[in-house]
PDB file of N, CA and C in Angstrom:
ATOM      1  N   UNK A   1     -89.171  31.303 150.505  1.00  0.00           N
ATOM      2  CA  UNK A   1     -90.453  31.744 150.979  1.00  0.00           C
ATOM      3  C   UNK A   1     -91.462  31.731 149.828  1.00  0.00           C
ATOM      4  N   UNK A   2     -92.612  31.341 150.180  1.00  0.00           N
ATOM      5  CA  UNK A   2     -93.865  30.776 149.117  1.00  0.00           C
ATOM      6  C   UNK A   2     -94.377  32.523 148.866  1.00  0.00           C
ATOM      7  N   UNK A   3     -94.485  33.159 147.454  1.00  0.00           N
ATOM      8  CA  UNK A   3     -94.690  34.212 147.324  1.00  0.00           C
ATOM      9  C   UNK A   3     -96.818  34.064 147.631  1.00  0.00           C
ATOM     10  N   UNK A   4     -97.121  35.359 148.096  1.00  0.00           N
ATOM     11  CA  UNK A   4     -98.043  35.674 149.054  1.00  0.00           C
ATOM     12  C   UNK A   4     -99.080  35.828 147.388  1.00  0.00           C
ATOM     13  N   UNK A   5    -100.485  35.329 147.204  1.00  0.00           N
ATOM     14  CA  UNK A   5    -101.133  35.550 146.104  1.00  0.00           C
ATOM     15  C   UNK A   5    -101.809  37.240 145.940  1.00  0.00           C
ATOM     16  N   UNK A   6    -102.206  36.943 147.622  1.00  0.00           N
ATOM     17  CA  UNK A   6    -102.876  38.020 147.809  1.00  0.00           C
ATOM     18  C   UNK A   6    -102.462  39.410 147.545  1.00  0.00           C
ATOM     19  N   UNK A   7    -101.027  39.585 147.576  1.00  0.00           N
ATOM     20  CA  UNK A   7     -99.938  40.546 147.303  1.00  0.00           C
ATOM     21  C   UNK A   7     -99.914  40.747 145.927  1.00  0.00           C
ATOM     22  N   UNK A   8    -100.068  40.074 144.781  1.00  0.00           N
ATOM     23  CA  UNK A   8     -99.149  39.658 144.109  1.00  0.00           C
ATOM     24  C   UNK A   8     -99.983  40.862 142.843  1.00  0.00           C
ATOM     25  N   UNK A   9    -101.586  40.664 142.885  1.00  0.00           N
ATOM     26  CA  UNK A   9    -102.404  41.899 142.426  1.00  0.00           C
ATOM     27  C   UNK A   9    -102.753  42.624 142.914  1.00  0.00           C
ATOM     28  N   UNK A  10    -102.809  43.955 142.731  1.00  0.00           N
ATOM     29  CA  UNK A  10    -103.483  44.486 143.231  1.00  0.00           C
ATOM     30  C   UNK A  10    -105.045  44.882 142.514  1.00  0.00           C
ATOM     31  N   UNK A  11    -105.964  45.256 143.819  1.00  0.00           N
ATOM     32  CA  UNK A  11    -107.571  45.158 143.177  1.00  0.00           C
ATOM     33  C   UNK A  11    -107.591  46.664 142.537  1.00  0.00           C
ATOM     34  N   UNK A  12    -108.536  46.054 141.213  1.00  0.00           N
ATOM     35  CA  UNK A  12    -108.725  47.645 140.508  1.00  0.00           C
ATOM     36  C   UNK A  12    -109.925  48.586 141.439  1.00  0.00           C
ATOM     37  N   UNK A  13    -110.253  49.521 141.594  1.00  0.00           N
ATOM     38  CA  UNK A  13    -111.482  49.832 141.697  1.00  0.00           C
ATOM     39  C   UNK A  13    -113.072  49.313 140.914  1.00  0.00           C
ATOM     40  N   UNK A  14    -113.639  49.500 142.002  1.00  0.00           N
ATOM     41  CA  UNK A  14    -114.981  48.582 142.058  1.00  0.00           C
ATOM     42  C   UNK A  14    -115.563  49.272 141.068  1.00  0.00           C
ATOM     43  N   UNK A  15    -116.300  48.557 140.160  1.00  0.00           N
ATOM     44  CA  UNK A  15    -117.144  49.266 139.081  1.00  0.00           C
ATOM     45  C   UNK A  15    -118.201  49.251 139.186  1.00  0.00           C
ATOM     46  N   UNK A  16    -118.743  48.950 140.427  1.00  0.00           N
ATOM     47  CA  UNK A  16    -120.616  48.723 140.683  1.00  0.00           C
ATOM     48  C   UNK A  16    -121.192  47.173 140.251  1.00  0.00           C
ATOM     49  N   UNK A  17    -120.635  46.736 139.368  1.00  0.00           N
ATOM     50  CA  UNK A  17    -120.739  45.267 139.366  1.00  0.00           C
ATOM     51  C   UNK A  17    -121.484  44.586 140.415  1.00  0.00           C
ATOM     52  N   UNK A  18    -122.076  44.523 141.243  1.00  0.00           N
ATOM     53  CA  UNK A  18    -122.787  43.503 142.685  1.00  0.00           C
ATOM     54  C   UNK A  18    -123.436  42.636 142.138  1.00  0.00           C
ATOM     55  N   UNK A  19    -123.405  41.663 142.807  1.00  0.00           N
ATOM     56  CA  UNK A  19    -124.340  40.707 143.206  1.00  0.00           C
ATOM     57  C   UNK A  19    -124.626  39.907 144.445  1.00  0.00           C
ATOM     58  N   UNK A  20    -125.707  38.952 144.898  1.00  0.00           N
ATOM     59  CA  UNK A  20    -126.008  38.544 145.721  1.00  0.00           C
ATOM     60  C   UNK A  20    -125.862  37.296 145.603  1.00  0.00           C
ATOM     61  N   UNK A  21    -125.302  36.521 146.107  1.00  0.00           N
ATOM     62  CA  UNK A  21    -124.999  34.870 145.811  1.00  0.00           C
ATOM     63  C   UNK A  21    -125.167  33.993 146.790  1.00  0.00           C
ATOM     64  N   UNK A  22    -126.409  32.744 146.841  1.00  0.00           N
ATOM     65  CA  UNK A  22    -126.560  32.256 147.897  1.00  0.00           C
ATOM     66  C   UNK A  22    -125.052  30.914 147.620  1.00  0.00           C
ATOM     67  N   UNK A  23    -124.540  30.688 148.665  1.00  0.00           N
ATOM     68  CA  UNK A  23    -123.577  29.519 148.263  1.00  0.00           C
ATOM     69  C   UNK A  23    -124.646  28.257 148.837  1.00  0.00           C
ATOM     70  N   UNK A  24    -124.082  26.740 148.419  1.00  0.00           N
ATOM     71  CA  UNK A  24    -124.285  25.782 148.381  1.00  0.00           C
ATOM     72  C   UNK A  24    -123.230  25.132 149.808  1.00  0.00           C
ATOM     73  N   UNK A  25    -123.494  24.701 150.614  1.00  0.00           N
ATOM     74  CA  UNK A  25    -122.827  24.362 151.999  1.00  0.00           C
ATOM     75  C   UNK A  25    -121.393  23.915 151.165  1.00  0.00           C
ATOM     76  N   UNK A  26    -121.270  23.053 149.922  1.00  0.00           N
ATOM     77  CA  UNK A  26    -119.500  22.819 149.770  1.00  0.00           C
ATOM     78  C   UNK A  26    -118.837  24.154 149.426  1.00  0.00           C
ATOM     79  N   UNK A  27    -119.952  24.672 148.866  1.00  0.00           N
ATOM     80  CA  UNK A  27    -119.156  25.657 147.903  1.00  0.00           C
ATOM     81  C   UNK A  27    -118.729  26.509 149.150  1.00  0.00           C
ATOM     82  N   UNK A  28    -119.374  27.148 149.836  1.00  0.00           N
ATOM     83  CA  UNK A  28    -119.311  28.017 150.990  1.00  0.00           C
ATOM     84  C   UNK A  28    -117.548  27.391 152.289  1.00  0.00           C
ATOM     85  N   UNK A  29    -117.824  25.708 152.339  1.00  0.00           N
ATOM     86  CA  UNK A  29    -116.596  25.752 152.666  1.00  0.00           C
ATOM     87  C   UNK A  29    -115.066  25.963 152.170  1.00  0.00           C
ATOM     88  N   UNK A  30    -115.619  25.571 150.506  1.00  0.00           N
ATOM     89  CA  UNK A  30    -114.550  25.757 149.891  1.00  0.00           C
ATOM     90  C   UNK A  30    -113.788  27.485 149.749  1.00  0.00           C
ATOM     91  N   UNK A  31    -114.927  28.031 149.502  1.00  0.00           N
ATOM     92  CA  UNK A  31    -114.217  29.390 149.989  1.00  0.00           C
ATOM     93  C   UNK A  31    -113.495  29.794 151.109  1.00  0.00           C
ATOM     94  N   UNK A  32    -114.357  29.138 152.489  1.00  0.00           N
ATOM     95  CA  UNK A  32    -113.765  29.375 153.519  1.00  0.00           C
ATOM     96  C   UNK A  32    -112.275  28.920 153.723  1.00  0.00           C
ATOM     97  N   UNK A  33    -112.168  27.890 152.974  1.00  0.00           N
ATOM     98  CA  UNK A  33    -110.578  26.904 152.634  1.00  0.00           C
ATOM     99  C   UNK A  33    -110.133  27.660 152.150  1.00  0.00           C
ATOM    100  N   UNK A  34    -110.142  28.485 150.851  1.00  0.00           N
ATOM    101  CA  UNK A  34    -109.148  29.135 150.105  1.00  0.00           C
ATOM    102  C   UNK A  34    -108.743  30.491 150.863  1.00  0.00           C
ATOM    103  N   UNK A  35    -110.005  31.155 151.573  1.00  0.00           N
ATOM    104  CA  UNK A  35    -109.693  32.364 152.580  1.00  0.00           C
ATOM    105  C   UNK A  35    -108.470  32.055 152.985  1.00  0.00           C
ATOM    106  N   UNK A  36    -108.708  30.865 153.947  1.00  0.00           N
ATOM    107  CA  UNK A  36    -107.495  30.697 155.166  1.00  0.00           C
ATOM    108  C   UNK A  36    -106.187  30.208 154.182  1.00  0.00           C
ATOM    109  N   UNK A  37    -105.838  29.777 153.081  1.00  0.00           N
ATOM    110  CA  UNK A  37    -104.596  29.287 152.147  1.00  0.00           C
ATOM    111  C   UNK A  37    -104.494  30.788 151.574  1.00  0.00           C
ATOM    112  N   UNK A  38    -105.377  31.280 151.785  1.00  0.00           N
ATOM    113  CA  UNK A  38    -104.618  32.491 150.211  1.00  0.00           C
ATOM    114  C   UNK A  38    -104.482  33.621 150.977  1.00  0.00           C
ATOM    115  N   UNK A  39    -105.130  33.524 152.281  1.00  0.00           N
ATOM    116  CA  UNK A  39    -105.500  35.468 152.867  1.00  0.00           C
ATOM    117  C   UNK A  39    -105.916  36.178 151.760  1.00  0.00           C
ATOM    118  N   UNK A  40    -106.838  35.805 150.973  1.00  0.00           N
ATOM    119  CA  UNK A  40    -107.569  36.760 149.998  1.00  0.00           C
ATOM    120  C   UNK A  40    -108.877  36.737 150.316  1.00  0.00           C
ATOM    121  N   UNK A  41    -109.696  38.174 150.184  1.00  0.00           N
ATOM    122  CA  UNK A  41    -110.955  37.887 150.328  1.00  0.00           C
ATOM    123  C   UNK A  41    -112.100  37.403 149.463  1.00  0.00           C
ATOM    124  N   UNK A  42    -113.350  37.344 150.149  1.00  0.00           N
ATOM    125  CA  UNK A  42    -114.113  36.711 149.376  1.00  0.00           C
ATOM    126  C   UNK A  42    -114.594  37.512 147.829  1.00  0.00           C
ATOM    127  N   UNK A  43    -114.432  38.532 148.146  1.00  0.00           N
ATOM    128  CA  UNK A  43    -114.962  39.188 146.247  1.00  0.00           C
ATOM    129  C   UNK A  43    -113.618  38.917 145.496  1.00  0.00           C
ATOM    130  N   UNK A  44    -112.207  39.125 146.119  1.00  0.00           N
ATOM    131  CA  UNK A  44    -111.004  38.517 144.999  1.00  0.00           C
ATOM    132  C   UNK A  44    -111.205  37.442 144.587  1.00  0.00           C
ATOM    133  N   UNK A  45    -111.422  36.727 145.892  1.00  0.00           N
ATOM    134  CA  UNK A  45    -111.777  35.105 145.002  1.00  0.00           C
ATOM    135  C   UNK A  45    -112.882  34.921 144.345  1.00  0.00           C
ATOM    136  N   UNK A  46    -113.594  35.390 144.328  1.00  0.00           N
ATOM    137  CA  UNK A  46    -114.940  35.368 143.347  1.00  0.00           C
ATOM    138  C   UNK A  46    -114.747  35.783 142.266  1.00  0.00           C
ATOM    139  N   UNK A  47    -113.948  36.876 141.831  1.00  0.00           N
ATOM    140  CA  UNK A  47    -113.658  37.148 140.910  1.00  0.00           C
ATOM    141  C   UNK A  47    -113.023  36.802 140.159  1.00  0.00           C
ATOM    142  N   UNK A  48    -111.823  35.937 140.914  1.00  0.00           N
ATOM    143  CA  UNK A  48    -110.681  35.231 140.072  1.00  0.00           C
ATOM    144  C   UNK A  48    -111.558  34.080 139.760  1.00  0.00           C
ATOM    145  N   UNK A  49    -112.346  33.501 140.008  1.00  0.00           N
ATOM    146  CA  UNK A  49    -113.144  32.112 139.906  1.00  0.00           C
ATOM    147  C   UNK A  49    -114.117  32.395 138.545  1.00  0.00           C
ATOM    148  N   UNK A  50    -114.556  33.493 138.256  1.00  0.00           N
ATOM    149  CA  UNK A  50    -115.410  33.708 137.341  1.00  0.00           C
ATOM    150  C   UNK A  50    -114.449  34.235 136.152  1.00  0.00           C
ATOM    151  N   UNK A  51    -113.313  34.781 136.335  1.00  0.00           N
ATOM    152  CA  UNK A  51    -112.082  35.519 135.393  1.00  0.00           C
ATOM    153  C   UNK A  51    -111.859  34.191 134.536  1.00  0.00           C
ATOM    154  N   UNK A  52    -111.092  33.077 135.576  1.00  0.00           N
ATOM    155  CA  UNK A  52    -110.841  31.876 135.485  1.00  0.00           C
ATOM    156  C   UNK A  52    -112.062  30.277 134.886  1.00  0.00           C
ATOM    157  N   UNK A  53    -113.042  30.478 134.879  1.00  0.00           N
ATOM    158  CA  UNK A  53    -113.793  30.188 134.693  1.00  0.00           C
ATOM    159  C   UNK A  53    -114.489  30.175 132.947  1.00  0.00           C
ATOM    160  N   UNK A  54    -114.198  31.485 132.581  1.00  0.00           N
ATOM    161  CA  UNK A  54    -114.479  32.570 131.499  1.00  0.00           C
ATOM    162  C   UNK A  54    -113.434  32.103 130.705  1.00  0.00           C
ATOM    163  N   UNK A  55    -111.714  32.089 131.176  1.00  0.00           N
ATOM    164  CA  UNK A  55    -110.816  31.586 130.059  1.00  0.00           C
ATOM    165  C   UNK A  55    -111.420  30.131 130.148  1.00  0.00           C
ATOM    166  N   UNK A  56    -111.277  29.491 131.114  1.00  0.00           N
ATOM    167  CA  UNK A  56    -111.248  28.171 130.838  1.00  0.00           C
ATOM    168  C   UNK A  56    -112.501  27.101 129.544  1.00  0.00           C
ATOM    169  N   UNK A  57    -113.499  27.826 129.728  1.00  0.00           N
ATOM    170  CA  UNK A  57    -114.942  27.626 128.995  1.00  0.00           C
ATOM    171  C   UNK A  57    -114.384  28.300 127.484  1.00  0.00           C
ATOM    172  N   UNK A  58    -113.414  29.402 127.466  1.00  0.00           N
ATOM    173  CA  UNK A  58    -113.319  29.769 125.897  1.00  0.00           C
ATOM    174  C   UNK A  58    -112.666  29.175 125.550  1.00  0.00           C
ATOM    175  N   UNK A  59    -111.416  28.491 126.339  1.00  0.00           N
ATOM    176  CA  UNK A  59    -109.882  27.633 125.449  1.00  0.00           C
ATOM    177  C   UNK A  59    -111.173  26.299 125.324  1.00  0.00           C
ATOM    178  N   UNK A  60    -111.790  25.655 125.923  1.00  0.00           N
ATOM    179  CA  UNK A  60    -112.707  24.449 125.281  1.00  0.00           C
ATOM    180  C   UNK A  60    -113.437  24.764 124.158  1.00  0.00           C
ATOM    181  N   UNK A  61    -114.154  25.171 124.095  1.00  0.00           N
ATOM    182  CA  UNK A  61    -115.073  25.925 123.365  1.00  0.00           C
ATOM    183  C   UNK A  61    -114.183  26.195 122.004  1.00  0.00           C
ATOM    184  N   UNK A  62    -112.789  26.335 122.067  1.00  0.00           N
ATOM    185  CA  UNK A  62    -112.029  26.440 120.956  1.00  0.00           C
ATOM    186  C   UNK A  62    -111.232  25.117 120.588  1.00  0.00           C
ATOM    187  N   UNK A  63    -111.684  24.528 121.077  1.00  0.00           N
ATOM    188  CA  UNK A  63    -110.843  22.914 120.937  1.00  0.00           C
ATOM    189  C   UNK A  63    -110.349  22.301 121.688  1.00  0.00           C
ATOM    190  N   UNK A  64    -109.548  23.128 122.373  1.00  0.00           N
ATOM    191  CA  UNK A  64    -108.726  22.706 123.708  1.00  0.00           C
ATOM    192  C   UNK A  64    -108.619  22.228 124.734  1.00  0.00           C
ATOM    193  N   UNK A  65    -107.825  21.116 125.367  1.00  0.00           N
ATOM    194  CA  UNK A  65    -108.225  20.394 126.561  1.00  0.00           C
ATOM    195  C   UNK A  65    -107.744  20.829 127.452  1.00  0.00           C
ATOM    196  N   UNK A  66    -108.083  20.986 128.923  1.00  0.00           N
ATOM    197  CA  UNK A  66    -107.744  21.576 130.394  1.00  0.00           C
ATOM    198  C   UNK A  66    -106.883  19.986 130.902  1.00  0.00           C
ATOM    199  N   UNK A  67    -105.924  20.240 131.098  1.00  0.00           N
ATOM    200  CA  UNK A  67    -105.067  18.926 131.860  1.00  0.00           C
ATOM    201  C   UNK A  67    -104.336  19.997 132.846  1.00  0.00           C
ATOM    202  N   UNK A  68    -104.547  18.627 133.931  1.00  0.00           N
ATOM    203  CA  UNK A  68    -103.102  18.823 135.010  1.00  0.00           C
ATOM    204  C   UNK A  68    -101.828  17.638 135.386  1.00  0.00           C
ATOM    205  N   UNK A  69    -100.680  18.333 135.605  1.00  0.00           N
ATOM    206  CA  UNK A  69     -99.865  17.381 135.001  1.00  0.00           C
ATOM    207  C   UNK A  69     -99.585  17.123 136.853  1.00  0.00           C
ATOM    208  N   UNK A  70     -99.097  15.977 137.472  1.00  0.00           N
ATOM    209  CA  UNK A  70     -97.931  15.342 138.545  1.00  0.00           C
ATOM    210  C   UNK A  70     -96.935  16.037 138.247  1.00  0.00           C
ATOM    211  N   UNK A  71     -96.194  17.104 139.298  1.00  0.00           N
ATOM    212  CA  UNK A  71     -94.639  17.262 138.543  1.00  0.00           C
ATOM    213  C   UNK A  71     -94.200  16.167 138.975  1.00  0.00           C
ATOM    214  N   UNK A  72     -94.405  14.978 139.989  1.00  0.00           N
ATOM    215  CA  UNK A  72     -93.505  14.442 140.677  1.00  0.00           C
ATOM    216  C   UNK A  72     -93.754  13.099 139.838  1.00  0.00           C
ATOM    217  N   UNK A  73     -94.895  12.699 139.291  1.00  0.00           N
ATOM    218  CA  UNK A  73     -94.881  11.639 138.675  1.00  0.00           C
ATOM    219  C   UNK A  73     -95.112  11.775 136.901  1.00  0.00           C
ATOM    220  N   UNK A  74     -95.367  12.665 136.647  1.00  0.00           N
ATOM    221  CA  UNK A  74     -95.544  12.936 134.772  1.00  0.00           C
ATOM    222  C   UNK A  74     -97.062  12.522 134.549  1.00  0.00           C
ATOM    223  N   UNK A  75     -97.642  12.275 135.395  1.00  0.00           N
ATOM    224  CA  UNK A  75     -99.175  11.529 135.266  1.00  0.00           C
ATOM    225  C   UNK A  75     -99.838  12.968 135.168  1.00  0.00           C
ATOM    226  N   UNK A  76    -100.665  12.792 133.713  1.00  0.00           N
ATOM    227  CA  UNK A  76    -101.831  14.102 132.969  1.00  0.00           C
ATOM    228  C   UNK A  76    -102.890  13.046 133.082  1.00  0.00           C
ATOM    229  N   UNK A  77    -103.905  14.252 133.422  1.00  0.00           N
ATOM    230  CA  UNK A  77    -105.221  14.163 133.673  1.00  0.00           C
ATOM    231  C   UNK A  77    -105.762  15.321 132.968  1.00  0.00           C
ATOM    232  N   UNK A  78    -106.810  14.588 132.292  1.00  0.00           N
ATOM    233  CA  UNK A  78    -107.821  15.628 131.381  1.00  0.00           C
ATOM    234  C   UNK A  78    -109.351  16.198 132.425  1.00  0.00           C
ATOM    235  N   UNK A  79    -109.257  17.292 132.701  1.00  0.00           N
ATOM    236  CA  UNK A  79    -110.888  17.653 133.982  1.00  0.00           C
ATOM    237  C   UNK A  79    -111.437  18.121 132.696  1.00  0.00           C
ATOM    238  N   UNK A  80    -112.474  17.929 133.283  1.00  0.00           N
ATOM    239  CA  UNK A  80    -113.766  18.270 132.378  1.00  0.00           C
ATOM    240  C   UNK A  80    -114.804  18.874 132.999  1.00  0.00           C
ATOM    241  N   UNK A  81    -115.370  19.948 132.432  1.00  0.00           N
ATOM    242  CA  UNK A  81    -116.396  20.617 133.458  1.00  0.00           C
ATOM    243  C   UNK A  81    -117.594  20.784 132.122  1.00  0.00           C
ATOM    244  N   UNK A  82    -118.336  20.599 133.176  1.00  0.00           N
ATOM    245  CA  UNK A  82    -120.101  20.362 132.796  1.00  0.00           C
ATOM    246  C   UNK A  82    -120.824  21.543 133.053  1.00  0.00           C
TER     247      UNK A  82
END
């Protein structure tokens, strides 16, 4: 059985943090995609996206390249974000 994400943290209490965010029609489906794959809601995933976001911009920023590997074929790919 595929362990559940949504389970897997639990949310700290809210620290007042808000904001208002208009989405962009992909971006807006793409959330709606990850809703229905993850059963997480929309401020978890927002949050993990900006958590995630935050490491990813510091490991570059320090030298480091973001790759994803094929397990099934060994084929790495370097993403790059702008």
């Amino acid at each position: 059985m595929t362990p559940d994400p949504a389970r897997q943290f639990s949310r700290p209490p809210a620290s007042g943090g808000r904001i208002t965010v208009s989405l962009i029609p992909a971006a807006e489906d793409h959330l709606r995609r990850l809703q229905e794959r993850t059963n997480m809601s929309k401020t978890d995933l927002v949050n993990r996206a900006i958590t995630s976001h935050e490491f990813i911009d510091a490991q570059i920023r320090a030298g480091r390249e973001l790759m994803v590997r094929d397990s099934g074929t060994g084929e790495t790919r370097i993403i790059w974000l702008f």
